[in-house]
Protein backbone atom coordinates (compact mmCIF):
# COMPACT_ATOMS: atom_id res chain seq x y z
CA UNK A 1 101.02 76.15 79.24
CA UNK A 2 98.61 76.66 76.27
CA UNK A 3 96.19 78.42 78.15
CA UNK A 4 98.78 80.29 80.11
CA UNK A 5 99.74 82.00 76.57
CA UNK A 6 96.12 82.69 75.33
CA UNK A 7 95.53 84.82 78.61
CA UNK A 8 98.65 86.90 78.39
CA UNK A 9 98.20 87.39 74.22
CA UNK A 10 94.71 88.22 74.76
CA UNK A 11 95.84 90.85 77.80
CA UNK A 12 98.10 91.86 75.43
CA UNK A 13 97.02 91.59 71.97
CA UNK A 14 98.83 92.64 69.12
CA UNK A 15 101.91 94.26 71.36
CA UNK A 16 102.72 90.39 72.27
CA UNK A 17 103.23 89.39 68.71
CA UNK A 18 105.74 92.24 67.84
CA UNK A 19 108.30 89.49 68.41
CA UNK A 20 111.05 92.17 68.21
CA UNK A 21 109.58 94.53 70.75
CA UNK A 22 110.40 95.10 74.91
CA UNK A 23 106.74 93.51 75.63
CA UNK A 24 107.21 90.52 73.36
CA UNK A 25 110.44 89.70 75.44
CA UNK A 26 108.41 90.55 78.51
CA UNK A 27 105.28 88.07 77.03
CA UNK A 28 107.65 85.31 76.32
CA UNK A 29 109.12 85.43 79.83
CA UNK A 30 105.83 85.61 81.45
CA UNK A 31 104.31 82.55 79.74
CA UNK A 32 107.74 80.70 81.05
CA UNK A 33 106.41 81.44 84.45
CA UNK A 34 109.76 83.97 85.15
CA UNK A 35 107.59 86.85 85.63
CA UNK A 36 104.02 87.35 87.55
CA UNK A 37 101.46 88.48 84.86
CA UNK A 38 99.15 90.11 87.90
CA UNK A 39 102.12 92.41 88.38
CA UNK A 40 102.97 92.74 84.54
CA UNK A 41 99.41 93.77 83.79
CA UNK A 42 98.82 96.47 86.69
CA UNK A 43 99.29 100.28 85.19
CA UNK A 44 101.81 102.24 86.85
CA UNK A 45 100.16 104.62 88.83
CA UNK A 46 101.90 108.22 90.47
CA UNK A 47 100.66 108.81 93.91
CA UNK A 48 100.91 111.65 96.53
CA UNK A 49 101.32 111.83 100.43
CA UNK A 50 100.99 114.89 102.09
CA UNK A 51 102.45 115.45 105.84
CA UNK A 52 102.14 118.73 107.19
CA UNK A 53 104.64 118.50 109.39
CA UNK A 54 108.35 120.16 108.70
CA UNK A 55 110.86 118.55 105.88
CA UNK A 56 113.32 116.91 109.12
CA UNK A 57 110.34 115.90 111.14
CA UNK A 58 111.44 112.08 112.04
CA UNK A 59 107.58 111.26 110.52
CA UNK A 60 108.35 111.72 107.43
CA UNK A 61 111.13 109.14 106.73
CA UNK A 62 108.87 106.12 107.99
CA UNK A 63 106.15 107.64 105.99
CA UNK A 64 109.16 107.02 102.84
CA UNK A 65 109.83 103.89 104.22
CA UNK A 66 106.33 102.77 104.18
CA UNK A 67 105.96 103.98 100.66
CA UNK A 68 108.82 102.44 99.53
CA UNK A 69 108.06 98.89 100.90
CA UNK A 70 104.95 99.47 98.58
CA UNK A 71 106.88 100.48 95.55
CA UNK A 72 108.72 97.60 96.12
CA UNK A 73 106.31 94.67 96.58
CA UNK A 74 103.73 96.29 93.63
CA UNK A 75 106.50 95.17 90.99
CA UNK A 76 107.31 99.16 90.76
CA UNK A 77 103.36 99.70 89.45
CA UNK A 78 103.02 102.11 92.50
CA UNK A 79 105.21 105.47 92.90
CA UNK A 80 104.68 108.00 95.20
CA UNK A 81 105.78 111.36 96.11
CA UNK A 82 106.16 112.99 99.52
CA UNK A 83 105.26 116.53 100.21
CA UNK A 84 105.59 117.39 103.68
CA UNK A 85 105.24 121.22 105.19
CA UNK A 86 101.91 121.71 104.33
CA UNK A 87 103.13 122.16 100.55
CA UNK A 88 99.58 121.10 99.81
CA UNK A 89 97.68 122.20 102.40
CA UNK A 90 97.15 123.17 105.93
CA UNK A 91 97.42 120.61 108.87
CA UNK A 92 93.85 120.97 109.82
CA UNK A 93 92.38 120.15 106.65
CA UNK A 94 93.91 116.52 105.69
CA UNK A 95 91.10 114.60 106.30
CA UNK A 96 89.16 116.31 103.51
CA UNK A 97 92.56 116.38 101.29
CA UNK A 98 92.01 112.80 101.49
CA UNK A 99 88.45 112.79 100.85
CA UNK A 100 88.26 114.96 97.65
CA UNK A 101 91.61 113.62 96.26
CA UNK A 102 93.89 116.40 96.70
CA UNK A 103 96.20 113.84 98.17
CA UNK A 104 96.36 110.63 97.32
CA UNK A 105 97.36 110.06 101.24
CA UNK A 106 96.85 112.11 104.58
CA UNK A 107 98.67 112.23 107.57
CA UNK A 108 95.86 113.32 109.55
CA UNK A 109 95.22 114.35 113.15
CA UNK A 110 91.47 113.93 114.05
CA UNK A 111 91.66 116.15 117.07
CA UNK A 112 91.75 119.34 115.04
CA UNK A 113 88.52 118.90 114.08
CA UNK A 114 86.70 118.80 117.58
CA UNK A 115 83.36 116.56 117.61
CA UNK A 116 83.65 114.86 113.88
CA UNK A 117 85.45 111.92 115.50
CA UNK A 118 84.24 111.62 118.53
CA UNK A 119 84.92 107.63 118.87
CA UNK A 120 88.30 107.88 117.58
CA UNK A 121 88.77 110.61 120.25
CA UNK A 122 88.92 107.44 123.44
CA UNK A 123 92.34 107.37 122.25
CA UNK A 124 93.36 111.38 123.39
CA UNK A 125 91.35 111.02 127.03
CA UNK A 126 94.32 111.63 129.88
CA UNK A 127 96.22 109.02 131.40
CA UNK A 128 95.35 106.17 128.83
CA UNK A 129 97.97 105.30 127.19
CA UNK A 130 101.92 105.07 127.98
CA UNK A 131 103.80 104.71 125.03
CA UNK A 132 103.87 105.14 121.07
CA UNK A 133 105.16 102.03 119.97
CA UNK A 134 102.69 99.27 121.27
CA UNK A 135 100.47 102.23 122.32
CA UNK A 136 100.07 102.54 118.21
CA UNK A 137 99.40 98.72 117.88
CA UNK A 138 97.13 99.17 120.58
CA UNK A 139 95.04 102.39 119.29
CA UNK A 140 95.09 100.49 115.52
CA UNK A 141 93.95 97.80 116.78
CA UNK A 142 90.79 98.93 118.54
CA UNK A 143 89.98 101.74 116.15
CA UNK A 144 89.85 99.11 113.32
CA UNK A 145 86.08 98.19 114.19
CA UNK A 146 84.93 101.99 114.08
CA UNK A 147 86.91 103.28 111.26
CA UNK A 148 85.03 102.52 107.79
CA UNK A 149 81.58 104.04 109.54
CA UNK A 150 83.53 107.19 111.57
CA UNK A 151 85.68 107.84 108.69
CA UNK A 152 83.54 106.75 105.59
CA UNK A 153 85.05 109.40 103.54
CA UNK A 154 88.46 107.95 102.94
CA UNK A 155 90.10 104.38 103.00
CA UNK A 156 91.19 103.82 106.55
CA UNK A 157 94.83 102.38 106.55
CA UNK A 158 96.09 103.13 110.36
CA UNK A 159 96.09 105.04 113.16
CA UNK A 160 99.21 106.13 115.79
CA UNK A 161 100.27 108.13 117.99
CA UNK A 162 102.58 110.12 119.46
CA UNK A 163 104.90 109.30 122.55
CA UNK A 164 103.38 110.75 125.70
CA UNK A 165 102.86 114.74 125.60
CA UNK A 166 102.68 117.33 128.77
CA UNK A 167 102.21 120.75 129.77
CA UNK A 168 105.61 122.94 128.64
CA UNK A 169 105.11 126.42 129.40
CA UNK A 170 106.31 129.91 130.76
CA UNK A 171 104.99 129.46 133.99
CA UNK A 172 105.28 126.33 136.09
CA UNK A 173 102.38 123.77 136.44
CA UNK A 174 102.29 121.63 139.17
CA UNK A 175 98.93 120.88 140.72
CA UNK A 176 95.15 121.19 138.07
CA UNK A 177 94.50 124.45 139.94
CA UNK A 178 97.36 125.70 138.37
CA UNK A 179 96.07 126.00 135.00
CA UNK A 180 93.27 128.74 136.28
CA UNK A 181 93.28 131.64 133.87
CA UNK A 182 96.09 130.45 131.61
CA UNK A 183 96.08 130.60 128.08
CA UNK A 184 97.23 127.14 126.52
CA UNK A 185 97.81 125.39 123.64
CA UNK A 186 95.98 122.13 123.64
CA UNK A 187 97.09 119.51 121.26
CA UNK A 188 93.29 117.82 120.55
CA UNK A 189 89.62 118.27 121.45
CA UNK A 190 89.77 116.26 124.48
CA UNK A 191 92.94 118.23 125.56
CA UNK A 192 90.94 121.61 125.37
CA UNK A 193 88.01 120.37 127.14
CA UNK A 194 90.42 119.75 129.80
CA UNK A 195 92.12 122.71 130.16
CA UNK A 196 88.33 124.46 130.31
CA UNK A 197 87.27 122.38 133.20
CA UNK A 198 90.27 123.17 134.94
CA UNK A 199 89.69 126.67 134.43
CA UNK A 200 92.13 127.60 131.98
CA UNK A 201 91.20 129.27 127.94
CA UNK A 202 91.76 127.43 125.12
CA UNK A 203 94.27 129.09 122.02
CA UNK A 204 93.88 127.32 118.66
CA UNK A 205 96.72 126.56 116.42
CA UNK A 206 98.42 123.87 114.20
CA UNK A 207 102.05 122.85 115.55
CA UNK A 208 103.45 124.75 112.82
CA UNK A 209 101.84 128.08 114.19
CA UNK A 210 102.26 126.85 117.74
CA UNK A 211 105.71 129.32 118.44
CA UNK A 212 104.44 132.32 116.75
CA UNK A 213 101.19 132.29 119.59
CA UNK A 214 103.78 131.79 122.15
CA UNK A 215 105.85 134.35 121.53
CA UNK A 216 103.93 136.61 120.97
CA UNK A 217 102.05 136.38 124.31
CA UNK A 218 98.72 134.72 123.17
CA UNK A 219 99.10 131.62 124.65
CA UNK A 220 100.98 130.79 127.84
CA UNK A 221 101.96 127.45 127.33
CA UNK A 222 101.18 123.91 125.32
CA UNK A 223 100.45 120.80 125.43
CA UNK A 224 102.86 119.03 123.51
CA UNK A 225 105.56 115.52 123.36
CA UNK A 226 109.15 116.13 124.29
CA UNK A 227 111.41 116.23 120.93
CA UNK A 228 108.31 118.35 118.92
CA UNK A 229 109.45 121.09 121.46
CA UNK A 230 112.70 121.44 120.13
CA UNK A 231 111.69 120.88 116.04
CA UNK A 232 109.10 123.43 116.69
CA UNK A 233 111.52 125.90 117.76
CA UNK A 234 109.13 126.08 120.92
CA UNK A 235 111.61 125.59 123.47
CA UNK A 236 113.31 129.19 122.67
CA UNK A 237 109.97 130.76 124.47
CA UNK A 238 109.15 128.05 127.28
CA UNK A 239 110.99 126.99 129.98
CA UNK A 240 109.26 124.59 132.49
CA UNK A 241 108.48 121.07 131.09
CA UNK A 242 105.79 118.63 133.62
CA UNK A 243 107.09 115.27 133.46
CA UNK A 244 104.29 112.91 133.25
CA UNK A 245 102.43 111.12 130.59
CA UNK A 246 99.32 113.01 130.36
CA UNK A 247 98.44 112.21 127.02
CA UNK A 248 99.02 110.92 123.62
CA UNK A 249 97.67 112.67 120.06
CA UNK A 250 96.27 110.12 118.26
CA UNK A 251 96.41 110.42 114.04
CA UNK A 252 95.30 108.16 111.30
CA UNK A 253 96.89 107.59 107.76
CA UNK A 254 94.25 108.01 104.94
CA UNK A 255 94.19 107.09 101.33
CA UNK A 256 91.77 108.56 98.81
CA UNK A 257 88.71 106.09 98.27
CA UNK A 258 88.59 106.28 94.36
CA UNK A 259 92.06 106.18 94.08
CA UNK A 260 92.43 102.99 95.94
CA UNK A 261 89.34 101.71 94.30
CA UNK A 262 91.26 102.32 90.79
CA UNK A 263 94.09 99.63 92.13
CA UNK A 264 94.39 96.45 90.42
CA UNK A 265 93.25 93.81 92.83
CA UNK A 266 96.97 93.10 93.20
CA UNK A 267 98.32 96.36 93.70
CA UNK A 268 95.13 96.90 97.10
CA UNK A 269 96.68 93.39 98.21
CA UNK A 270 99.83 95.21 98.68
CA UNK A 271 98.63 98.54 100.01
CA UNK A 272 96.04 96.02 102.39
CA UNK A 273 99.29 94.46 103.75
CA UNK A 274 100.97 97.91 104.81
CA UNK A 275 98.05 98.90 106.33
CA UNK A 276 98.18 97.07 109.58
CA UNK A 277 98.85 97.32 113.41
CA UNK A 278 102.36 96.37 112.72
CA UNK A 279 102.56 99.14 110.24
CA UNK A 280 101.29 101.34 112.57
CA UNK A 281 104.14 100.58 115.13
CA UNK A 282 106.53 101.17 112.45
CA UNK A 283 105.51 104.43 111.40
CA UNK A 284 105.45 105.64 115.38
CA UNK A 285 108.92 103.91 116.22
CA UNK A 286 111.53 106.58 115.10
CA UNK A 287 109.13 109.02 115.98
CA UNK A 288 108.84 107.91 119.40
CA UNK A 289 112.51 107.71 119.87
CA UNK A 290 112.98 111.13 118.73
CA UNK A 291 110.82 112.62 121.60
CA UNK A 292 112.19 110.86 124.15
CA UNK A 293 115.47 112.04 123.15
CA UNK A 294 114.53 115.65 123.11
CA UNK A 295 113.19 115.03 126.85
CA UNK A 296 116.97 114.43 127.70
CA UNK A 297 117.88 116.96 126.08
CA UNK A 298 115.72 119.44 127.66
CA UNK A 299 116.53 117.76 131.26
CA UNK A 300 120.28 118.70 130.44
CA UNK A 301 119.45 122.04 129.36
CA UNK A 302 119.93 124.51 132.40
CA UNK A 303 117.94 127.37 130.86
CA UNK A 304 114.81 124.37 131.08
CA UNK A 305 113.50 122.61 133.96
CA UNK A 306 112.11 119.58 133.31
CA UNK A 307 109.86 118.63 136.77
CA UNK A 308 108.66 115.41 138.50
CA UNK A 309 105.48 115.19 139.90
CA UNK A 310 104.58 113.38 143.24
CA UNK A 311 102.22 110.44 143.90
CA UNK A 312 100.07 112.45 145.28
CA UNK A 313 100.39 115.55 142.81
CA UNK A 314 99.48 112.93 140.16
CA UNK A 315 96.87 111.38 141.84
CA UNK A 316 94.96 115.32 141.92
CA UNK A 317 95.48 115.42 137.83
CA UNK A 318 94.28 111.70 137.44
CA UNK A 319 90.94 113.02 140.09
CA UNK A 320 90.43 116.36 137.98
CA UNK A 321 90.01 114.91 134.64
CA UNK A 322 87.78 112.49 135.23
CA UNK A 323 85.09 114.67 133.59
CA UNK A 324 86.79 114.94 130.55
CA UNK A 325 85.86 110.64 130.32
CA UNK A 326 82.09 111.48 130.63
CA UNK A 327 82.52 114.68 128.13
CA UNK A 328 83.53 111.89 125.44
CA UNK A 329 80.87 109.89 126.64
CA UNK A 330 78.57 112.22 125.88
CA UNK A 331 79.56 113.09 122.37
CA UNK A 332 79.56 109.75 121.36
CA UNK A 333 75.93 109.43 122.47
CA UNK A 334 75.39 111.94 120.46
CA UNK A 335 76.72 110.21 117.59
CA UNK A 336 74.09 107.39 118.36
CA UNK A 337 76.90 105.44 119.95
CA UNK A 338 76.95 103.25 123.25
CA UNK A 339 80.29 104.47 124.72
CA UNK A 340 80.88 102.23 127.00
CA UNK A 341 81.53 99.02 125.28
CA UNK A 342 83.71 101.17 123.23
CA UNK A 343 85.71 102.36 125.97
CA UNK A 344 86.27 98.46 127.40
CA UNK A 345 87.27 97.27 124.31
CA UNK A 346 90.07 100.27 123.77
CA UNK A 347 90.95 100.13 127.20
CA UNK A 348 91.17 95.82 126.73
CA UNK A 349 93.37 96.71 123.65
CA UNK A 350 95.93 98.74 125.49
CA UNK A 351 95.99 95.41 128.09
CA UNK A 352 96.48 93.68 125.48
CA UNK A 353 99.56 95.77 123.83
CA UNK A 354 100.79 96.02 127.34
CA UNK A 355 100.64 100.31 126.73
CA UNK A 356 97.71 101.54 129.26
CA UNK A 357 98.06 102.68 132.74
């Protein structure tokens, strides 16, 4: 007990003699072994998130829940803020919000920047994986090995994804051929490489400026998951919807690297036990819900027509992309990469989280 009260008085000093004062209480109570001195000794520290997706997007509130687990278990030493929208910058340029600490945290989604990720880009080849929830565990899981040399700039805390996107567009698309001279939308890198094998053009835009390209003609349809359509206001300017798992977007969540090297070693123990595979799943789950209820939606809708494809219309898409598997390859050669360990152990992941084809 005697040397428990030298190492809080000397943390302390003079503040922990004031015997009349807030800390002295807060001293005495500490030394009984009521209160955990890691947590009484960590500064309070203000931190931001950014998401650049809209105010009601169903991201954002497991984003606050996440934050708020953390507020919780650091003792109250760490706040944040939200500020979703793009308040503090556009969607394609998280990564480096993250990076040079104009957010604390970025929601980020690697595919808008084609070739910097190439490895984490396994995870946005067609017909991989089947669902957000365990597909998130899944994608976390794997990316974990590759994620402190591919994304050096920031602290890696997890990746996600989305629940299965399509094609949604003006003009139905049934069979690959069908995408010859069409203008889409694609939703990453590996998506637009697609669409240009299969002979269609490639029209760049966040998801906020998705609807504006749309409507105005510039693109003929995107690639997109079920519920986004409807947020987006995207569904008032498309009308058929292909119902097939075709892809997932995968994203990461990013902290600023000096800002989680300023943590006390308690307050990273924390922030280290919300960034996890299970965390990952959490932040996807209401998310993932939320699309597939705006693919009911649409399927009830009788301005929309939401389409099945056959076994053996499938089976042409599944033959047609192929390339876009030795595109990647490529790239990550490039990198100085061997690709194809790196593809078995994603592919063993989603085996493992029961979410791959």
């Amino acid at each position: 007990m005697i040397q428990k009260i030298k190492s809080v008085s000397a943390f302390l000093g003079a503040p922990c003699r004031a015997s009349k004062s807030l800390v002295a209480a807060l001293c005495l109570l500490s030394t009984m072994g009521f209160v955990d001195q890691s947590v009484a000794q960590d500064k309070s520290m203000n931190l931001k998130m950014s998401s650049w997706v809209p105010a009601q997007h169903p991201l954002n509130p497991a984003l606050q829940a996440w934050s708020d687990s953390i507020k919780k278990e650091s003792g109250g030493t760490l706040n944040f803020t939200l500020f979703p929208s793009e308040q503090l910058g556009k969607a394609f340029d998280h990564y480096d919000m993250a990076r040079d600490g104009i957010a604390d945290f970025s929601y980020v989604n690697p595919g808008y920047q084609p070739g910097r990720f190439p490895i984490f880009a396994a995870a946005s080849l067609p017909f991989m994986v089947t669902n957000a929830k365990a597909g998130s565990q899944a994608v976390d899981a794997w990316y974990r090995a590759y994620a402190a040399k591919e994304m050096k700039d920031v602290h890696f805390c997890f990746a996600f994804v989305h629940d299965p996107g399509t094609f949604h567009s003006r003009k139905k698309i049934i069979l690959p051929t069908d995408l010859k001279g069409l203008k889409i939308r694609p939703a990453t890198a590996t998506m637009g490489q697609m669409v240009t094998l299969l002979g269609g053009t490639n029209v760049q835009a966040s998801a906020p400026e998705a609807r504006d390209m749309l409507e105005r003609g510039v693109a003929e349809g995107i690639l997109f998951p079920y519920g986004s359509i409807i947020l987006f206001g995207i569904d008032k300017v498309v009308k058929y919807h292909m119902d097939a798992p075709l892809y997932v977007t995968p994203f990461v969540w990013v902290m600023n690297k000096d800002k989680y090297e300023a943590m006390s070693a308690t307050q990273k123990k924390v922030v280290d036990a919300h960034c996890t595979s299970e965390w990952a799943e959490k932040a996807s789950a209401s998310w993932a819900d939320f699309e597939m209820a705006g693919r009911v939606k649409l399927a009830a809708d009788p301005n929309h027509e939401v389409y099945k494809l056959t076994p053996e219309q499938l089976k042409a898409w599944k033959t047609a992309v192929e390339p876009t598997e030795a595109q990647w390859a490529s790239d990550v050669k490039k990198s100085g990469q061997d690709p194809a360990p790196i593809l078995a152990a994603f592919k063993d992941s989603l085996t493992k989280f029961k979410s791959g084809f």
